[in-house]
C-alpha atoms as a PDB file:
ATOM      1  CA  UNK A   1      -2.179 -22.979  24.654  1.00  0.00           C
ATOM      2  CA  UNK A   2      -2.258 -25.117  21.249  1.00  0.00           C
ATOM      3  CA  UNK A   3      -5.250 -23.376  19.788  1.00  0.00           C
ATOM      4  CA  UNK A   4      -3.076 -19.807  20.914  1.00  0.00           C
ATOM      5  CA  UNK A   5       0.606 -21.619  19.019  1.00  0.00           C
ATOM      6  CA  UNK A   6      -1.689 -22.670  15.764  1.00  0.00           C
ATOM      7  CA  UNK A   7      -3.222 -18.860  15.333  1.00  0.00           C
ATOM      8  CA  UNK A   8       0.381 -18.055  15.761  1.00  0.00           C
ATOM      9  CA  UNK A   9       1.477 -19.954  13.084  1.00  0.00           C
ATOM     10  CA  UNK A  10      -1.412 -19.473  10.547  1.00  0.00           C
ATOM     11  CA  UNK A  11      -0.260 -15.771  11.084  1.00  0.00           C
ATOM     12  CA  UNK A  12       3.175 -16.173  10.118  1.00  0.00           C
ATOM     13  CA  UNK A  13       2.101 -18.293   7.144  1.00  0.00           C
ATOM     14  CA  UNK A  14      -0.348 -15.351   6.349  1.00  0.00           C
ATOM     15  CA  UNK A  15      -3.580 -18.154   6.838  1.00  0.00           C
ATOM     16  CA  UNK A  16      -5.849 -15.474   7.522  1.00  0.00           C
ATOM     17  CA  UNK A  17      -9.239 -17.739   7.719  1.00  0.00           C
ATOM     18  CA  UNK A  18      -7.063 -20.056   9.825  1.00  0.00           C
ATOM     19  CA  UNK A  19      -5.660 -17.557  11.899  1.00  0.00           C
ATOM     20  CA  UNK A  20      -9.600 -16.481  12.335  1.00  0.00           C
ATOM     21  CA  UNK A  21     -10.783 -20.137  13.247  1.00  0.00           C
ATOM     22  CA  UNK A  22      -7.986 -20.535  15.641  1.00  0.00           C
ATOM     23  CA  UNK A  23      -9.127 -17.663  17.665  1.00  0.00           C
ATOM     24  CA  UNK A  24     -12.717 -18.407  17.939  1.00  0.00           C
ATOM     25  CA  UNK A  25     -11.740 -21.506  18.801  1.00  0.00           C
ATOM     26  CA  UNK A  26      -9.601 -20.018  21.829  1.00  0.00           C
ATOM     27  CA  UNK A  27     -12.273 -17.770  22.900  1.00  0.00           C
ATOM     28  CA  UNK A  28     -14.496 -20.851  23.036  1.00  0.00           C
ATOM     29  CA  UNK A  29     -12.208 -22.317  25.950  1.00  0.00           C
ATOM     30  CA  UNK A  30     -13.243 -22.467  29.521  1.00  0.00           C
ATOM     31  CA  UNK A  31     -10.240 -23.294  32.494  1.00  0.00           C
ATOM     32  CA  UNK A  32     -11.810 -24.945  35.198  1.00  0.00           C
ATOM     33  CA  UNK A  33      -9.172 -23.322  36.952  1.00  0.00           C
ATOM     34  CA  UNK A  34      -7.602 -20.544  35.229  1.00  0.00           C
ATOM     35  CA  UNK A  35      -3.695 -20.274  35.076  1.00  0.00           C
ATOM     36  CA  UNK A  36      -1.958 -16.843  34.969  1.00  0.00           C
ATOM     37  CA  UNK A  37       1.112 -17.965  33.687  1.00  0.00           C
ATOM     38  CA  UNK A  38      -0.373 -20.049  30.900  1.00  0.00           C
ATOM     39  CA  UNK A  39      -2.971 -17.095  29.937  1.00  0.00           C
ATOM     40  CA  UNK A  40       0.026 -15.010  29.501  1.00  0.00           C
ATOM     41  CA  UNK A  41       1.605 -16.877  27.119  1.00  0.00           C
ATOM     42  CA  UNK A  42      -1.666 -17.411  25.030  1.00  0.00           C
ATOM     43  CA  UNK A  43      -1.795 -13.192  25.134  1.00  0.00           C
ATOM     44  CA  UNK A  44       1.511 -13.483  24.208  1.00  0.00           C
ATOM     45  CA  UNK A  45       0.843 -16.005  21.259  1.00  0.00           C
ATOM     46  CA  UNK A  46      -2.882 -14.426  20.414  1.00  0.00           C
ATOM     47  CA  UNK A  47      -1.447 -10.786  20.375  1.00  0.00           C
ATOM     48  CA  UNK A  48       1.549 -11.540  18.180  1.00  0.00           C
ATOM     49  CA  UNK A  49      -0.910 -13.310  15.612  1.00  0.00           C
ATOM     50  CA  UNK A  50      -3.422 -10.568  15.749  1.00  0.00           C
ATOM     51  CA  UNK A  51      -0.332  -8.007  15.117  1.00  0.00           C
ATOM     52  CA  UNK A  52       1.071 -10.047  12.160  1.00  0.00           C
ATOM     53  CA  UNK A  53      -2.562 -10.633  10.906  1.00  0.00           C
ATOM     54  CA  UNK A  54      -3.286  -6.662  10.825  1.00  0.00           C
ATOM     55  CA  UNK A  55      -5.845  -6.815  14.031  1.00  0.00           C
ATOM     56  CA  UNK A  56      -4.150  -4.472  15.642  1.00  0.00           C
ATOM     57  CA  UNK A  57      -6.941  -3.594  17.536  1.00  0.00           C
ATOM     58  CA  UNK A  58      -6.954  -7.154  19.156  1.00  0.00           C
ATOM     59  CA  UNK A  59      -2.856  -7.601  19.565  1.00  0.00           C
ATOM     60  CA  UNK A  60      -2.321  -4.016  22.032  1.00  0.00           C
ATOM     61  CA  UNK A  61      -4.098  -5.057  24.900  1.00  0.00           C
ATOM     62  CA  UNK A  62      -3.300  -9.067  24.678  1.00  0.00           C
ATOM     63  CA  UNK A  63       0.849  -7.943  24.131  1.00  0.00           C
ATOM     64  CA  UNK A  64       0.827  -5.328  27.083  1.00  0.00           C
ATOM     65  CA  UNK A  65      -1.003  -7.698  29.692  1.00  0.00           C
ATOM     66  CA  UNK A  66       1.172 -10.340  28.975  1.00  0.00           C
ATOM     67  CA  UNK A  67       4.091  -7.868  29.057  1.00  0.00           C
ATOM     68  CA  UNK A  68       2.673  -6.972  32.655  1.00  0.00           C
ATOM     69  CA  UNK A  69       2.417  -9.937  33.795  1.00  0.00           C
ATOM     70  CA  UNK A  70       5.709 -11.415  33.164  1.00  0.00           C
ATOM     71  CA  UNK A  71       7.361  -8.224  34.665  1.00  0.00           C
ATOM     72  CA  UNK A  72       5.613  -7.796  37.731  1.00  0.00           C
ATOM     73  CA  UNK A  73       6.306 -11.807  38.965  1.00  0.00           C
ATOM     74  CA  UNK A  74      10.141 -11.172  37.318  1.00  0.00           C
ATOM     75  CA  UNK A  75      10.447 -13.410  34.432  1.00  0.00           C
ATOM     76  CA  UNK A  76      12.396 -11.504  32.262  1.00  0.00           C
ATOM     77  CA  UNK A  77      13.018 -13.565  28.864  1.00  0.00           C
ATOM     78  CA  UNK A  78       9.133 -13.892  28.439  1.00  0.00           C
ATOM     79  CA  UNK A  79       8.816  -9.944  29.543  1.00  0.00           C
ATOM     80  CA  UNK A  80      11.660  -9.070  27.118  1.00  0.00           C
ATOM     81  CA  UNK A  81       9.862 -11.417  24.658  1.00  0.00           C
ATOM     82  CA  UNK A  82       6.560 -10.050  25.108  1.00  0.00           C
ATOM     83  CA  UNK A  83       8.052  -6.051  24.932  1.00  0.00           C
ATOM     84  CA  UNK A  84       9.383  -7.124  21.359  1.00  0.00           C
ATOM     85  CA  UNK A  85       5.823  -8.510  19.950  1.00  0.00           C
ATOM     86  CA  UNK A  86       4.475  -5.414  21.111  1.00  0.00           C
ATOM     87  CA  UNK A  87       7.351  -3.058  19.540  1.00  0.00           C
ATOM     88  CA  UNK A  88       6.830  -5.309  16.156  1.00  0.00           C
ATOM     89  CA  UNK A  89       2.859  -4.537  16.762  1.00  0.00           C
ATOM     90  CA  UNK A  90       3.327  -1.253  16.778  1.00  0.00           C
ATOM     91  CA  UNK A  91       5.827  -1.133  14.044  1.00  0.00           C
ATOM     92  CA  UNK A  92       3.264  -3.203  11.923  1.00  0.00           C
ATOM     93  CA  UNK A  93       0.533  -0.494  12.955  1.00  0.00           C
ATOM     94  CA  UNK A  94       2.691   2.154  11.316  1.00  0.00           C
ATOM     95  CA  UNK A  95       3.807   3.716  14.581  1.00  0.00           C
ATOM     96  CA  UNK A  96       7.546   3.272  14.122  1.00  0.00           C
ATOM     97  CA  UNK A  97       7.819   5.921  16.899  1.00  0.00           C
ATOM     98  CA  UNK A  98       6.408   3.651  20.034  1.00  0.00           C
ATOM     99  CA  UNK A  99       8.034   0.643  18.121  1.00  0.00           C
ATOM    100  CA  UNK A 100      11.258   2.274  18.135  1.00  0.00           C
ATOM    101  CA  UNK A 101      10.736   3.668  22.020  1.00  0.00           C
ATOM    102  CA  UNK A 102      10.082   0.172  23.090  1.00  0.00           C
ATOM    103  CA  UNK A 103      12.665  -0.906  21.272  1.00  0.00           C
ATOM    104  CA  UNK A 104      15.461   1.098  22.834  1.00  0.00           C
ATOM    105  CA  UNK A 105      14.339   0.628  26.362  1.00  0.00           C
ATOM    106  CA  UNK A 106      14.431  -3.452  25.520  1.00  0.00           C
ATOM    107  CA  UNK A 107      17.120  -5.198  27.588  1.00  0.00           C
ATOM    108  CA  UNK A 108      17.388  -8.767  25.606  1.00  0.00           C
ATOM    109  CA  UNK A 109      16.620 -11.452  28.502  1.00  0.00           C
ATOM    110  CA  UNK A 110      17.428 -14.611  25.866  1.00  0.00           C
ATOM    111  CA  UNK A 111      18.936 -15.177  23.041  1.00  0.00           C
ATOM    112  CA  UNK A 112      15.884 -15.217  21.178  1.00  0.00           C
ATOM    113  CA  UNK A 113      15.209 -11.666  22.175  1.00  0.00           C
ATOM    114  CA  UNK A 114      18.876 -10.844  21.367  1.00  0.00           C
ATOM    115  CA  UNK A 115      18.436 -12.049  17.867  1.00  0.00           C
ATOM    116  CA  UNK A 116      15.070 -10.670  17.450  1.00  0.00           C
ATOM    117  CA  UNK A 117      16.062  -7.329  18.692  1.00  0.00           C
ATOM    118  CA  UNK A 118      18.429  -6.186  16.114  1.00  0.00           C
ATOM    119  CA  UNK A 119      15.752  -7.560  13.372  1.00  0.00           C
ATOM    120  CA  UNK A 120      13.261  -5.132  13.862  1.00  0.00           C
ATOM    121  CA  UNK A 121      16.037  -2.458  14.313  1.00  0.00           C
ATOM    122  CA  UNK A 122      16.967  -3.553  11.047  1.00  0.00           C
ATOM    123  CA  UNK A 123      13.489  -3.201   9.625  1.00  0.00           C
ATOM    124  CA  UNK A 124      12.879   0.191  11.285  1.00  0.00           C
ATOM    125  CA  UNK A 125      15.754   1.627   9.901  1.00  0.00           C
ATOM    126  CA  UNK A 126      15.073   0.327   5.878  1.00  0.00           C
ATOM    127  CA  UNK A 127      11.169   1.046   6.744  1.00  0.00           C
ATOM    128  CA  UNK A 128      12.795   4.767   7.480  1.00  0.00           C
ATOM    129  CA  UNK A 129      15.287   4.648   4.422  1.00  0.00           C
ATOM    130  CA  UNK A 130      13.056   3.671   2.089  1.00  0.00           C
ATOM    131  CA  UNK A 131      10.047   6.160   2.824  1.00  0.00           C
ATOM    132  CA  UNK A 132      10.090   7.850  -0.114  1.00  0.00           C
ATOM    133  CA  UNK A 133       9.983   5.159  -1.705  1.00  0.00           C
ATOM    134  CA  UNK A 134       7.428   2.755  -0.227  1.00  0.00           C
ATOM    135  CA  UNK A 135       4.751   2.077  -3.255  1.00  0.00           C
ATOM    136  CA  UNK A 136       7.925   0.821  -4.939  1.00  0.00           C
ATOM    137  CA  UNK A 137       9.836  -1.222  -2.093  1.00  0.00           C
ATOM    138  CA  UNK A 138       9.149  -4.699  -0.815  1.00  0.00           C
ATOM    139  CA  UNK A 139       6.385  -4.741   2.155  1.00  0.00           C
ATOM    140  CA  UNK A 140       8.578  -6.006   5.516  1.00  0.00           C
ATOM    141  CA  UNK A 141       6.500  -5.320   7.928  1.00  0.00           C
ATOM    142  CA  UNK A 142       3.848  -8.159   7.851  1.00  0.00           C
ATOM    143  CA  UNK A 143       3.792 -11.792   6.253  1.00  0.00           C
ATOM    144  CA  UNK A 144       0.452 -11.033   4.660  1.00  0.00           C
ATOM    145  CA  UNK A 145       1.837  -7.680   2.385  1.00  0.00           C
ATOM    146  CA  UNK A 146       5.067  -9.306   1.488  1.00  0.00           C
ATOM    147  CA  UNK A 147       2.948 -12.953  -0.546  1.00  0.00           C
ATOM    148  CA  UNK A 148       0.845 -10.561  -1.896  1.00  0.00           C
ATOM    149  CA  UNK A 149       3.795  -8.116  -3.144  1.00  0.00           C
ATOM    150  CA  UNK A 150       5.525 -11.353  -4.517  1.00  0.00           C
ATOM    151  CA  UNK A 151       2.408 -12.204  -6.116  1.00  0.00           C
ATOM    152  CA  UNK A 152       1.293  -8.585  -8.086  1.00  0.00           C
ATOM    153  CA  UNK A 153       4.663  -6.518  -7.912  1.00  0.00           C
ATOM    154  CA  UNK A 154       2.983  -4.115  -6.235  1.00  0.00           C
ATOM    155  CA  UNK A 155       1.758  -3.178  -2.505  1.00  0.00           C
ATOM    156  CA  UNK A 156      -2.005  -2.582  -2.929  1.00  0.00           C
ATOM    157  CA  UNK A 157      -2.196  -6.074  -4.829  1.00  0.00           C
ATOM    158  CA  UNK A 158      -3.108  -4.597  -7.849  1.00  0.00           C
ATOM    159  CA  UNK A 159      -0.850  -5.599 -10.661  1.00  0.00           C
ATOM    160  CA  UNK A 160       0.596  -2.797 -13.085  1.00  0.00           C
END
């Protein structure tokens, strides 16, 4: 679960090589004796990374088995937790249509979800206002875009 919590945080700190080594490392782990629970949290903790990282490819399937898993043996704050990463994953994947759907139909189970939840409303609504003008606007939607906004002015990280 620590190698899961570091690519989480290399993520978030838009570590991208780090984020990499920290999920090799993770695949490289054998249970003796796997534990649902804890594997649900690492999809939980692998898929967020992978969303914020821009492997969206990797995130889906991680977010929506841990979603699944938490549901089905009823414990809501991680299911409400893992519904948000995947809303935010889809968001980040430019789908603010699912992120938005799985947004409304999220009942906040903590009051980590109830903070989070209004967030990415938040973001979903200026990612919608400011449309037209996206080349021009700050990147929210992932740590990685916004550094290298601050960094050239500009979204493709070009400067000029």
């Amino acid at each position: 679960m620590a190698t899961s919590r570091h690519a989480l945080l290399f993520a978030l700190t838009a570590q991208g090589k780090e984020l990499a080594r920290a999920a090799r490392e993770h695949s490289l782990l054998e249970a003796e004796c796997p534990v649902p629970f804890l594997d649900a949290w690492d999809d939980i903790f692998l898929g967020w990374a992978f969303s914020l990282g821009d492997l969206h490819d990797r995130a889906m399937d991680r977010l929506q088995r841990a979603e699944d898993y938490f549901r089905r043996n009823g414990l809501r704050p991680a299911a409400a937790l893992a519904t948000w990463a995947l809303a935010e994953a889809h968001f980040l994947r430019g789908d603010a249509g699912a992120a938005s759907d799985l947004l409304q139909a999220l009942t906040p189970a903590s009051d980590l979800t109830a903070a989070l939840k209004p967030l990415l409303a938040g973001r979903l609504l200026l990612d919608r206002a400011s449309a037209p003008e996206k080349d021009n606007a700050p990147p929210i939607s992932s740590p990685k875009r916004a550094l290298r906004w601050c960094k050239t002015g500009s979204r493709s990280g070009r400067s000029g």
